[in-house]
N, C-alpha and C. Protein backbone atom coordinates (compact mmCIF):
# COMPACT_ATOMS: atom_id res chain seq x y z
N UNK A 1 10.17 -4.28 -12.64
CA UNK A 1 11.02 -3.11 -12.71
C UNK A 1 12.07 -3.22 -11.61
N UNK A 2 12.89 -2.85 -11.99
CA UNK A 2 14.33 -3.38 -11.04
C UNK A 2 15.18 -1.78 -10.64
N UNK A 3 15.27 -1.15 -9.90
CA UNK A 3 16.58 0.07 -9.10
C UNK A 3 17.24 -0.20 -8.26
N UNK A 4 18.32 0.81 -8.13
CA UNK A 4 19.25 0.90 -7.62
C UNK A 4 18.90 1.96 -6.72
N UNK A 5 19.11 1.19 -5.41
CA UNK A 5 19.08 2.77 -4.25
C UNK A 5 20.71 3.56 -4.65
N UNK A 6 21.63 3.57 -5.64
CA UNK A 6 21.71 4.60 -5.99
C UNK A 6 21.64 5.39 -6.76
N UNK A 7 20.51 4.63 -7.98
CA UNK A 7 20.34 5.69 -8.66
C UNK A 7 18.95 6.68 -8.46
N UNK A 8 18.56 6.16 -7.23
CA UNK A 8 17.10 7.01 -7.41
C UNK A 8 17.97 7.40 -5.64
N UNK A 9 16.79 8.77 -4.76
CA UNK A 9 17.11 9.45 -4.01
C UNK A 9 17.08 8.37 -2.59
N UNK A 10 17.13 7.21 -2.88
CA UNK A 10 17.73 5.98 -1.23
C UNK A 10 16.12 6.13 -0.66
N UNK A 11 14.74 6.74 -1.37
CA UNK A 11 13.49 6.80 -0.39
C UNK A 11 12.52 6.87 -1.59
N UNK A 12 11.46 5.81 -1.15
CA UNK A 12 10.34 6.05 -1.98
C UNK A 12 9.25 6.39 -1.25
N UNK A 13 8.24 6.95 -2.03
CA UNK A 13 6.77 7.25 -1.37
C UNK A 13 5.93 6.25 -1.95
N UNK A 14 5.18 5.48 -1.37
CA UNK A 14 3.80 4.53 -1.80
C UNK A 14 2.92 5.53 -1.77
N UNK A 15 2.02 5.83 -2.35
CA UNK A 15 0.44 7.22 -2.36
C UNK A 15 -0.63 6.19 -2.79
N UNK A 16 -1.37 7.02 -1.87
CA UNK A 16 -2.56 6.20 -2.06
C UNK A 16 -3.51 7.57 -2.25
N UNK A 17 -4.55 7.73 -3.04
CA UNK A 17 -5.84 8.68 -2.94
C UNK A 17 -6.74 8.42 -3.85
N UNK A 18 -8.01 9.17 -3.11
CA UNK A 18 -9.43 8.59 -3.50
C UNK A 18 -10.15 9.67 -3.67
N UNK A 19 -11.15 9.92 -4.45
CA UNK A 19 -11.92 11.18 -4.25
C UNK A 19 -13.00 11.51 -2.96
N UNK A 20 -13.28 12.45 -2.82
CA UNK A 20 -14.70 12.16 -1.71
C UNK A 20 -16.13 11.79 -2.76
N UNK A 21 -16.64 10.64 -2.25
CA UNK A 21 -17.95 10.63 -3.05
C UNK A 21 -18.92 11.08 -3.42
N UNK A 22 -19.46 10.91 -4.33
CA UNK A 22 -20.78 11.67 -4.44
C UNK A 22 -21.90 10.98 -3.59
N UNK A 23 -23.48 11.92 -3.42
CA UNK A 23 -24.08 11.66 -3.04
C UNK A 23 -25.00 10.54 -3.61
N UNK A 24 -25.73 9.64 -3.18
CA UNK A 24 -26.35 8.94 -3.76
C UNK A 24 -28.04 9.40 -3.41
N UNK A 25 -28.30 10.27 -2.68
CA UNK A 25 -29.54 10.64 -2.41
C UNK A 25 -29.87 11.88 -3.67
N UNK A 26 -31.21 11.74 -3.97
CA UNK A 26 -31.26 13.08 -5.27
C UNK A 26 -30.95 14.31 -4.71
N UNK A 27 -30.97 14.76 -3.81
CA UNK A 27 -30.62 16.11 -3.22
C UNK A 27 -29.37 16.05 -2.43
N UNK A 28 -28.76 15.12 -3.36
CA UNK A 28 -27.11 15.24 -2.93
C UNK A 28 -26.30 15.90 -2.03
N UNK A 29 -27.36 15.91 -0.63
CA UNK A 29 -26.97 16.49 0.53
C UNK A 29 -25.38 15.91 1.09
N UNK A 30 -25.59 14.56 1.49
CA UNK A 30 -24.43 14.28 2.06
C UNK A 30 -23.39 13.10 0.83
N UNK A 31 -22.54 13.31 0.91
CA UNK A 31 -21.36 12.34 -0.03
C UNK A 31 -21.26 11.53 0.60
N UNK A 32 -20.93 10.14 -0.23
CA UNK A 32 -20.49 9.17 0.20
C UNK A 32 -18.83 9.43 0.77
N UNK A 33 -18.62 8.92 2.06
CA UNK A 33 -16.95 8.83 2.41
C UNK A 33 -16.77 7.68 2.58
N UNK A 34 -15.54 7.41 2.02
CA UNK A 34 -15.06 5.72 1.94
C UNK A 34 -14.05 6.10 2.81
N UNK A 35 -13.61 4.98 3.79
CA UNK A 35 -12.15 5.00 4.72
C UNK A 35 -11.18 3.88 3.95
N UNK A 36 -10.33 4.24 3.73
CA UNK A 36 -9.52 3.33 2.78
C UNK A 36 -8.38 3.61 3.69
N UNK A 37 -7.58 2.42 3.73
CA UNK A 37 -5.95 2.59 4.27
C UNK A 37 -5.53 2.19 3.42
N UNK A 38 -4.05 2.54 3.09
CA UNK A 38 -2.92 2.51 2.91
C UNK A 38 -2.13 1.98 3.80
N UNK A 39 -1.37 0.32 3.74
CA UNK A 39 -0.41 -0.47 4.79
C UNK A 39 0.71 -1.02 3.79
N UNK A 40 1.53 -1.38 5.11
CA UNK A 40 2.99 -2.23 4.50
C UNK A 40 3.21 -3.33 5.23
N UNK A 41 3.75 -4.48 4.70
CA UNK A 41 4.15 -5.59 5.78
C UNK A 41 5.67 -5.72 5.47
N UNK A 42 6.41 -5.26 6.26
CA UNK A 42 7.67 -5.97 6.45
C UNK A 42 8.13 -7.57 6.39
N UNK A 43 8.87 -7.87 5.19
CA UNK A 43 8.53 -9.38 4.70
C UNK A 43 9.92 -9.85 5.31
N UNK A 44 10.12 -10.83 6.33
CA UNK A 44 11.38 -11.52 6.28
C UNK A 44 11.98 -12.48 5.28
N UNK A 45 13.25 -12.86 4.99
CA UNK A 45 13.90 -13.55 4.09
C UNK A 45 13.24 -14.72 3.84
N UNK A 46 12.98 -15.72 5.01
CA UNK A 46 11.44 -16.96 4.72
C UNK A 46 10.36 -16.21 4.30
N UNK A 47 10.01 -15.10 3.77
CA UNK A 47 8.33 -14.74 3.48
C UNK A 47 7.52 -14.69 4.64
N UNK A 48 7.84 -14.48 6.03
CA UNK A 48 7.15 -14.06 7.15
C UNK A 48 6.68 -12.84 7.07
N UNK A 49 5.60 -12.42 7.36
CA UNK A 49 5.48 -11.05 8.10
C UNK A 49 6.57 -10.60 9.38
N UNK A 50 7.19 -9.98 9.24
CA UNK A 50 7.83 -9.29 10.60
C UNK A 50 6.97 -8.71 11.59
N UNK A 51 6.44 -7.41 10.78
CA UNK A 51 5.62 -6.63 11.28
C UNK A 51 4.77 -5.65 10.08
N UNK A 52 3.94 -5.04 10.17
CA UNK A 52 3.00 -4.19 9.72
C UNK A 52 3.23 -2.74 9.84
N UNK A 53 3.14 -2.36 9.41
CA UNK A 53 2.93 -0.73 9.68
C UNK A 53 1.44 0.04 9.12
N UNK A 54 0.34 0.55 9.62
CA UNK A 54 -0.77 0.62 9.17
C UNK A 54 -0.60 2.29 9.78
N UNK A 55 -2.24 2.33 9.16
CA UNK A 55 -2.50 4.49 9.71
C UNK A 55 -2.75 4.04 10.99
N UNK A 56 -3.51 2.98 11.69
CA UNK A 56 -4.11 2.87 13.05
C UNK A 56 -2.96 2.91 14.27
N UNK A 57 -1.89 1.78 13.82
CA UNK A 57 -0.45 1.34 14.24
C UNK A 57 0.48 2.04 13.50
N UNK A 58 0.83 2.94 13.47
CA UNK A 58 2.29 3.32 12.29
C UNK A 58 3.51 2.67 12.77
N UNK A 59 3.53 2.49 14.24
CA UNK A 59 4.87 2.24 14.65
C UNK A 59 5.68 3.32 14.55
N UNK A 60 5.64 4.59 14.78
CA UNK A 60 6.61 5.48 14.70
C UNK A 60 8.09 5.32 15.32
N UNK A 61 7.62 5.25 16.43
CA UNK A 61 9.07 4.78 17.42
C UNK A 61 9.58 3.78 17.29
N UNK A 62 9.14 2.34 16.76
CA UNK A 62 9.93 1.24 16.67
C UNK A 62 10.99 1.65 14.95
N UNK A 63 10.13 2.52 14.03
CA UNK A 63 10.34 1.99 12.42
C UNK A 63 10.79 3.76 11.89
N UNK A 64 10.69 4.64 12.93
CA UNK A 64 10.82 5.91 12.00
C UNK A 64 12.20 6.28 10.94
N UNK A 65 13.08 5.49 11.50
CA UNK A 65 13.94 5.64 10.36
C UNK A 65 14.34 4.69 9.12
N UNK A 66 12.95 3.91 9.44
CA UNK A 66 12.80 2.40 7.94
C UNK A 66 11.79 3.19 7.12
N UNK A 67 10.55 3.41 8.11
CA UNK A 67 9.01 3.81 6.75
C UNK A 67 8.55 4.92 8.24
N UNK A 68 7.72 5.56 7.49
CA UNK A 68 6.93 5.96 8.44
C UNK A 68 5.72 6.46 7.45
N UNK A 69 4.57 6.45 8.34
CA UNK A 69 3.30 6.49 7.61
C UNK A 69 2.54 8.42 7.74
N UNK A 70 1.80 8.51 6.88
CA UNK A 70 1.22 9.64 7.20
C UNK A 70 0.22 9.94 8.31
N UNK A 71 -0.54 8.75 8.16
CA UNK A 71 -1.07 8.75 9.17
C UNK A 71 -2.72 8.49 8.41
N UNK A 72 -3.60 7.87 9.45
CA UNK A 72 -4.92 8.22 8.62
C UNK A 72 -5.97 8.76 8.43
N UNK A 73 -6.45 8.81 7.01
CA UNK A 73 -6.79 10.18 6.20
C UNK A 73 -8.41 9.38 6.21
N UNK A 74 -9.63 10.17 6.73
CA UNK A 74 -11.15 9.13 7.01
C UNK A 74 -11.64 9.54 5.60
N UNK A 75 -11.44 10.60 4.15
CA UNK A 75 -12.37 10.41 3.26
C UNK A 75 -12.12 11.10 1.86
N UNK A 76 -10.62 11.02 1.64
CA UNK A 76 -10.09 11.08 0.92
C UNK A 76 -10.09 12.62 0.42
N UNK A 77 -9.87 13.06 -1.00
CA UNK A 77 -9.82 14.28 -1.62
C UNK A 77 -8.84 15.47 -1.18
N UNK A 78 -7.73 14.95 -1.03
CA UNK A 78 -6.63 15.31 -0.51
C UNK A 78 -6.10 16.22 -2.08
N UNK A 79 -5.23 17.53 -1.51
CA UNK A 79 -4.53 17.75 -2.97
C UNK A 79 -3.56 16.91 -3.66
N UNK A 80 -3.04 16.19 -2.62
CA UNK A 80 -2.06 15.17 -2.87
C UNK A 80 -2.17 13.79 -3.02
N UNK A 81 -1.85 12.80 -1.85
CA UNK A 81 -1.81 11.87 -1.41
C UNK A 81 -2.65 12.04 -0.09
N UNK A 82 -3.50 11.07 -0.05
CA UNK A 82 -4.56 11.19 1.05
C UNK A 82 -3.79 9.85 2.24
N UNK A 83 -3.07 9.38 2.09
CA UNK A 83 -2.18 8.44 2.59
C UNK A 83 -1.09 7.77 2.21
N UNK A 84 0.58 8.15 2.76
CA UNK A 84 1.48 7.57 1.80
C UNK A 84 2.02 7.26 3.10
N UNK A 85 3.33 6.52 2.67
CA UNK A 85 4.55 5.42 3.08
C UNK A 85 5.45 6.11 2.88
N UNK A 86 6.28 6.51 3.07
CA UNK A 86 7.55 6.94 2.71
C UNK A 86 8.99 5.90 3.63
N UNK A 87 9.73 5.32 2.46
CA UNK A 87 10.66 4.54 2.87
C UNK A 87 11.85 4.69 2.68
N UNK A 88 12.85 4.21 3.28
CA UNK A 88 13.96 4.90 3.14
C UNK A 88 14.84 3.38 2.88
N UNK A 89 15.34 3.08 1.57
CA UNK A 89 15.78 1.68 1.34
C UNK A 89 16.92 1.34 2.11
N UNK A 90 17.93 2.67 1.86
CA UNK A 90 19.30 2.54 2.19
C UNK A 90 19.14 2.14 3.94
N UNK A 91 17.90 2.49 4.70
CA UNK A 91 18.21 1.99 5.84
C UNK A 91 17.65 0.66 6.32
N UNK A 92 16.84 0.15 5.06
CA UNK A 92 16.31 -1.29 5.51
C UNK A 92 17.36 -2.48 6.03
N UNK A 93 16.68 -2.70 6.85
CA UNK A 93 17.81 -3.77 8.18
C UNK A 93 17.76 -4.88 7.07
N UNK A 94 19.12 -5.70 7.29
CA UNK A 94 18.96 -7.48 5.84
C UNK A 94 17.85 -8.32 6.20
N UNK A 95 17.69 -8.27 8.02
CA UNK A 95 16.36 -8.97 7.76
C UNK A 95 14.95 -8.68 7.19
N UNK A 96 15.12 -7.53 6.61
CA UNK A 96 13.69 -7.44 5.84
C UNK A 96 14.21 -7.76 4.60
N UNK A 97 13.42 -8.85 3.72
CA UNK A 97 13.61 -8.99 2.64
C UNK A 97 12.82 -8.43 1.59
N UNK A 98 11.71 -8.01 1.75
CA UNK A 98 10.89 -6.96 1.48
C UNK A 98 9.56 -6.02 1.92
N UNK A 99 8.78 -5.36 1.25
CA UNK A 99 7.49 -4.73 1.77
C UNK A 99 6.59 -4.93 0.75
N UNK A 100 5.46 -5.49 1.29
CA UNK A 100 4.63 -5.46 0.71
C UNK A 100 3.36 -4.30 0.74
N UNK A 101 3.04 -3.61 -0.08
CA UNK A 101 2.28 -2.13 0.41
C UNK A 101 0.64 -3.17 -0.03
N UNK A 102 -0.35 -2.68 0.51
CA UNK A 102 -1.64 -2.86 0.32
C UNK A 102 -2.31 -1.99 0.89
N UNK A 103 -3.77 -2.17 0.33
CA UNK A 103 -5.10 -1.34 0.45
C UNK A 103 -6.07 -2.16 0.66
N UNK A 104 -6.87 -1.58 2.14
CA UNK A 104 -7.88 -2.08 2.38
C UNK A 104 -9.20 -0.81 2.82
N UNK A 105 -10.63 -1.26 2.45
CA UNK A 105 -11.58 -0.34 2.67
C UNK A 105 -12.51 -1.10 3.75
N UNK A 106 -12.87 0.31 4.35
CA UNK A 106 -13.71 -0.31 5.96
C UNK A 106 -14.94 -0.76 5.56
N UNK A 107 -15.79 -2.07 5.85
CA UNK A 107 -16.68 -1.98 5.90
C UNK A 107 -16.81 -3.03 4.57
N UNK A 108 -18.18 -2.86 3.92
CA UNK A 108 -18.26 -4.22 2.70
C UNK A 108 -18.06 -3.26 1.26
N UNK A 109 -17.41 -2.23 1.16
CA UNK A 109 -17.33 -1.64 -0.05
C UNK A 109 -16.28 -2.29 -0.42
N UNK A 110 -16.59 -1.93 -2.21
CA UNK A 110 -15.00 -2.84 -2.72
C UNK A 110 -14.06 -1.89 -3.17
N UNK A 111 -13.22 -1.39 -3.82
CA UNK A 111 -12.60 -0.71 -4.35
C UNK A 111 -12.49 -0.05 -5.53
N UNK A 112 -13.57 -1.12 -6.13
CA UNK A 112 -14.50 -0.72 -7.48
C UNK A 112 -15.66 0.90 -7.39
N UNK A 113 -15.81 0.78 -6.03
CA UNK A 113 -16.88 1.53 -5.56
C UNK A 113 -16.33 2.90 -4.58
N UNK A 114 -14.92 3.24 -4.77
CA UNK A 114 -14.59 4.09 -4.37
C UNK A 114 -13.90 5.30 -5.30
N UNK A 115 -14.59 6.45 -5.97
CA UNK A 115 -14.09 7.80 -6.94
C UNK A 115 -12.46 7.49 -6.91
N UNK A 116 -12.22 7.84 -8.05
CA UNK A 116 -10.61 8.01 -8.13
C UNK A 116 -10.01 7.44 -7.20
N UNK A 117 -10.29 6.37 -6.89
CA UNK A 117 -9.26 5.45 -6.33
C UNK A 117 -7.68 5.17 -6.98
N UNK A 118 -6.19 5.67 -6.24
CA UNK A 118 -5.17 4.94 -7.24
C UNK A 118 -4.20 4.77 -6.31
N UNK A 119 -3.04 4.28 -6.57
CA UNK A 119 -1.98 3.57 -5.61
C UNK A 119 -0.73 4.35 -7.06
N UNK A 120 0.33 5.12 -5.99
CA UNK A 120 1.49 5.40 -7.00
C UNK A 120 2.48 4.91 -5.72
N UNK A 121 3.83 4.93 -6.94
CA UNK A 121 5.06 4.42 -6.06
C UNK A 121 5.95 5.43 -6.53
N UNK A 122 6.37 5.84 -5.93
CA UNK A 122 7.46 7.36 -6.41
C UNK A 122 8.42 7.53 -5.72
N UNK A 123 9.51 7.89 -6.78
CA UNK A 123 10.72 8.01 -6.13
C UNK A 123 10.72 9.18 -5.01
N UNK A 124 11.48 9.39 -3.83
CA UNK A 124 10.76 10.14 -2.33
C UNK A 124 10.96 11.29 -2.67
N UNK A 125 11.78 12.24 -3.51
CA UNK A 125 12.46 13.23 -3.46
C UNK A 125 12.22 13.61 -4.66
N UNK A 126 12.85 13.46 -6.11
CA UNK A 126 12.13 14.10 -7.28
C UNK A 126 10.47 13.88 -7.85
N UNK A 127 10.00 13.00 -7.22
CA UNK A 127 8.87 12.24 -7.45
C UNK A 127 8.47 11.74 -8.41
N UNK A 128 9.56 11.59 -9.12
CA UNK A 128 9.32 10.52 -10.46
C UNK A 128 8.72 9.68 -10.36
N UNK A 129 7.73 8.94 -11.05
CA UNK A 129 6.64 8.28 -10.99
C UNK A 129 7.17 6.73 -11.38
N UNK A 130 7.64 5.29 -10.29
CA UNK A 130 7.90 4.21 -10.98
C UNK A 130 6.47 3.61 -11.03
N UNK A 131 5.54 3.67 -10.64
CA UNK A 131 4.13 2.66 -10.75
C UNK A 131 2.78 3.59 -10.67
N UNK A 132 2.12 3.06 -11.33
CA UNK A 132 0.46 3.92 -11.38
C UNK A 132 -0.26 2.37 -10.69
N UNK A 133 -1.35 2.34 -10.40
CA UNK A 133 -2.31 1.87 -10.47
C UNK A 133 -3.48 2.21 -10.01
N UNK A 134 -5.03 1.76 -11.64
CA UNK A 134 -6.15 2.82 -10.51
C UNK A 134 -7.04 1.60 -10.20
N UNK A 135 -6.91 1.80 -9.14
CA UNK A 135 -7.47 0.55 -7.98
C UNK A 135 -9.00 0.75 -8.37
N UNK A 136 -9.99 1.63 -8.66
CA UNK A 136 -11.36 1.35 -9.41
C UNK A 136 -11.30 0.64 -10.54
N UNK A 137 -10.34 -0.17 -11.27
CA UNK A 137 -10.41 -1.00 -12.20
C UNK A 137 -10.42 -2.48 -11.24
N UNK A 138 -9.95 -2.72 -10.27
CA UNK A 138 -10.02 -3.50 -9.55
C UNK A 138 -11.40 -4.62 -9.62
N UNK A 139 -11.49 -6.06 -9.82
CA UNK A 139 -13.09 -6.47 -9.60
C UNK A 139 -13.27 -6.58 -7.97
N UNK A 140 -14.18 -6.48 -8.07
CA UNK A 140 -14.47 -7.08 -6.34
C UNK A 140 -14.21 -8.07 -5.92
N UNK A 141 -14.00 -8.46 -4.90
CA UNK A 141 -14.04 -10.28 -3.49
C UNK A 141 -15.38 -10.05 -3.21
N UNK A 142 -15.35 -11.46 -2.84
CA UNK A 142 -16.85 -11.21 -2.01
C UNK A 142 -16.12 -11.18 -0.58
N UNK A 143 -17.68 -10.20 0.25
CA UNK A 143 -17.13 -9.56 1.68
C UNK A 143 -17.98 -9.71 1.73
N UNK A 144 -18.00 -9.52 3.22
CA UNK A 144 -19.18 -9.28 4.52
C UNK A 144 -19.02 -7.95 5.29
N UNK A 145 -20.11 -7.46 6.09
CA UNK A 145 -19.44 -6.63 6.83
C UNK A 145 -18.79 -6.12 7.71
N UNK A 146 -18.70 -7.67 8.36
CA UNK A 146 -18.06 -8.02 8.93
C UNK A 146 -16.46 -8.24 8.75
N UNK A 147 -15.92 -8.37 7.66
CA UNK A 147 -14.52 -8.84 7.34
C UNK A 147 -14.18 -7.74 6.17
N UNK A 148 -12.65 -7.64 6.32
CA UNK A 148 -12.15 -6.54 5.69
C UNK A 148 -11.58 -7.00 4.82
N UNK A 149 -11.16 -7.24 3.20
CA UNK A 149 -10.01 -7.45 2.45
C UNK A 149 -9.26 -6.75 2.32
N UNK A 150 -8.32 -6.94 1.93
CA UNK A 150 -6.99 -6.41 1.89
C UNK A 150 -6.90 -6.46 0.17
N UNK A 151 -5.65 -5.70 -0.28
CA UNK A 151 -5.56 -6.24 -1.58
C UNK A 151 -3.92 -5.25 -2.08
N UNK A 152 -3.27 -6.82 -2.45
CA UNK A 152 -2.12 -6.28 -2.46
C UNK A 152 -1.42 -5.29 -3.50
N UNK A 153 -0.94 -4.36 -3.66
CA UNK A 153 -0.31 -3.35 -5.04
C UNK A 153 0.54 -3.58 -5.10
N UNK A 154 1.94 -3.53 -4.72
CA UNK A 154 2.92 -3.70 -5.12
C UNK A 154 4.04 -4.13 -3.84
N UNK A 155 5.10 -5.03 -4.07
CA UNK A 155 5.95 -5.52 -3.52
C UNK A 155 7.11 -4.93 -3.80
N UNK A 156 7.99 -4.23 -2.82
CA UNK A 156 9.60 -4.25 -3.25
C UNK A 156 10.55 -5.01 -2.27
N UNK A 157 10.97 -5.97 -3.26
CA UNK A 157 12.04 -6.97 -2.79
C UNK A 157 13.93 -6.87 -3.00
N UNK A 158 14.39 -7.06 -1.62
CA UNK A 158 16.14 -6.83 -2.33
C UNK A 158 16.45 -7.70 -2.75
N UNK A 159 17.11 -7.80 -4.14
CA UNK A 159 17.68 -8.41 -4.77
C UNK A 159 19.29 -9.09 -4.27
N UNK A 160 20.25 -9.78 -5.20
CA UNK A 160 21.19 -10.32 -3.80
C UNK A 160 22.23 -9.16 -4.37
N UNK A 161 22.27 -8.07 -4.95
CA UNK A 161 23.40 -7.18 -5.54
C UNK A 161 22.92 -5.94 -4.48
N UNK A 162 21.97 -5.91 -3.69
CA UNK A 162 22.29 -4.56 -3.11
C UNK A 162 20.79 -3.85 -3.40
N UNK A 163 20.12 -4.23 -4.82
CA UNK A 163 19.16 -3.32 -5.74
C UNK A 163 17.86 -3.86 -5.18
N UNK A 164 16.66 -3.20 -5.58
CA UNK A 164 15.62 -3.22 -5.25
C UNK A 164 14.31 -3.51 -6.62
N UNK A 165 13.73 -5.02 -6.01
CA UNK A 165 12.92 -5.16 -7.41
C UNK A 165 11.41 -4.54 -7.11
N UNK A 166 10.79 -4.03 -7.76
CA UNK A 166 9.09 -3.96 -7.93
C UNK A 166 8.16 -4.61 -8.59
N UNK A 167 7.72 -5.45 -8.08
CA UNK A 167 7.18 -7.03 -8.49
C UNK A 167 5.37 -6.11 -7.91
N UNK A 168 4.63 -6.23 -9.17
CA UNK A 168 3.19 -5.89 -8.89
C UNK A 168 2.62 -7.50 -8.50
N UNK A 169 1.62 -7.00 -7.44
CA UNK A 169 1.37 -7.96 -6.60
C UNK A 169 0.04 -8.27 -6.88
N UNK A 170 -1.13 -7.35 -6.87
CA UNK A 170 -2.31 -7.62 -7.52
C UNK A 170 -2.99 -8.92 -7.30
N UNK A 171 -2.94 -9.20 -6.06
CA UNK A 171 -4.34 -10.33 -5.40
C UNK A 171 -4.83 -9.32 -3.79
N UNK A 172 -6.25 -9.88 -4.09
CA UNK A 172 -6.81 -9.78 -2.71
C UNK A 172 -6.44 -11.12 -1.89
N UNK A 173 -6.37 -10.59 0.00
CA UNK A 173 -6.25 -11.68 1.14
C UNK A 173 -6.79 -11.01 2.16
N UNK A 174 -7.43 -12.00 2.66
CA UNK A 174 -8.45 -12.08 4.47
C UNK A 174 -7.44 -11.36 5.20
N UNK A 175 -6.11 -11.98 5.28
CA UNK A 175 -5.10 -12.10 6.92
C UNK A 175 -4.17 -12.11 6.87
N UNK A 176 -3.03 -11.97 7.23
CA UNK A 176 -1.74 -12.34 7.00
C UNK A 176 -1.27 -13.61 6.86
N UNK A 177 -1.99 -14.68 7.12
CA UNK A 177 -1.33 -16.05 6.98
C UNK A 177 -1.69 -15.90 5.53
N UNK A 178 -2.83 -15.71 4.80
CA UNK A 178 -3.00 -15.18 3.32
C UNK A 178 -1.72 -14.59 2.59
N UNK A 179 -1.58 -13.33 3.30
CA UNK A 179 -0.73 -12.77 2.59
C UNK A 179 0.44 -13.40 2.80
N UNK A 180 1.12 -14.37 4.01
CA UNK A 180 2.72 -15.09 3.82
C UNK A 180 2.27 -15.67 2.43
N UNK A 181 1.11 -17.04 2.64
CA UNK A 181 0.97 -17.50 1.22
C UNK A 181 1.45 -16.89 -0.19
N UNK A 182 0.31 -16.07 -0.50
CA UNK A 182 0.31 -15.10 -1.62
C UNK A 182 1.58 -14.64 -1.46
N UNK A 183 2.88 -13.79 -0.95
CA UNK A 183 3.78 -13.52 -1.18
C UNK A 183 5.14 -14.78 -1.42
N UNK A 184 4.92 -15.89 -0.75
CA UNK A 184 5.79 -16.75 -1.22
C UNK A 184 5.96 -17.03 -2.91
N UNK A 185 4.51 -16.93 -3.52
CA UNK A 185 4.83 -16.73 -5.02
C UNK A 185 5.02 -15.81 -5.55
N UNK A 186 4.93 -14.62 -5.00
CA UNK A 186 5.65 -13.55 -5.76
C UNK A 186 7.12 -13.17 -5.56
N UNK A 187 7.17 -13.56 -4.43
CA UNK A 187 8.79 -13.41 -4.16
C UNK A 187 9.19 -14.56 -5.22
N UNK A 188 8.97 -15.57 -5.48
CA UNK A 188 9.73 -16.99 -6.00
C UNK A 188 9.89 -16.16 -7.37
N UNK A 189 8.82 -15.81 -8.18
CA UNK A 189 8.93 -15.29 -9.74
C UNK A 189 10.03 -14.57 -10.14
């Protein structure tokens, strides 16, 4: 899917939300809470990471007038968005060549295993809806509990006219040297 920062409002929102879980004990005292983030990597023109922006790190002061994050949300069931991005295209510097948004959950759960899990991309201001995805259709990686996956949703890349593409990204990665990998072929397509 391909826009024009001028035909949509120059800012999108990435949303991320999850339900709070149910209990798994029969007297369904306590719910399961999953911690899920919502992140972006600032992609340079070689497919580098620049930098990150996460709920832990938002970077407010270096990035507040590129993205800024909501901040993070420990167990979802938000009326809204339990964690979004909000970006502002018209001010992305040329050296970012794009963002890559992803989702990662704490701990060895997969994403399969988290209620109403979904990832939207929306225009910032009317909130027209350009992307759904419900991340509980997702299969699992294998994990430890030690190590966190990541797993990428969607990429927006500038095109050389000015416009902005949305290239679904849809692999899991360990690290960022992963994700340069994995994004060098999605940028190429």
């Amino acid at each position: 899917m391909q826009f024009s920062v001028d035909n949509i409002s120059k800012k999108i929102l990435a949303g991320l939300s999850w339900d709070v879980g149910r209990s798994d004990s029969p007297s369904g005292a306590m719910p399961n809470v999953h911690d899920v983030d919502l992140s972006c990597a600032l992609i340079s023109k070689e497919g580098h990471v620049i930098d990150m922006i996460t709920p832990q790190d938002p970077k407010r002061d270096v990035y507040r007038a590129i993205v800024q994050h909501s901040g993070d949300h420990h167990s979802g069931g938000s009326d809204f968005e339990d964690e979004d991005l909000q970006v502002w295209l018209d001010k992305v510097p040329e050296n970012i060549q794009a963002i890559s948004f992803f989702v990662s959950v704490k701990g060895a759960t997969h994403l399969n295993q988290v209620e109403g899990i979904q990832f939207t991309i929306l225009d910032g201001i009317t909130l027209e809806q350009f992307c759904f995805t419900d991340l509980a259709m997702i299969k699992p990686v294998e994990s430890s509990d030690h190590m966190q996956a990541y797993y990428g949703t969607f990429l927006v890349q500038r095109d050389g006219a000015g416009d902005w593409d949305l290239l679904p990204h849809g692999n899991y990665f360990r690290d960022m040297t992963a994700l340069e990998l994995d994004l060098a072929k999605v940028m190429a397509s």
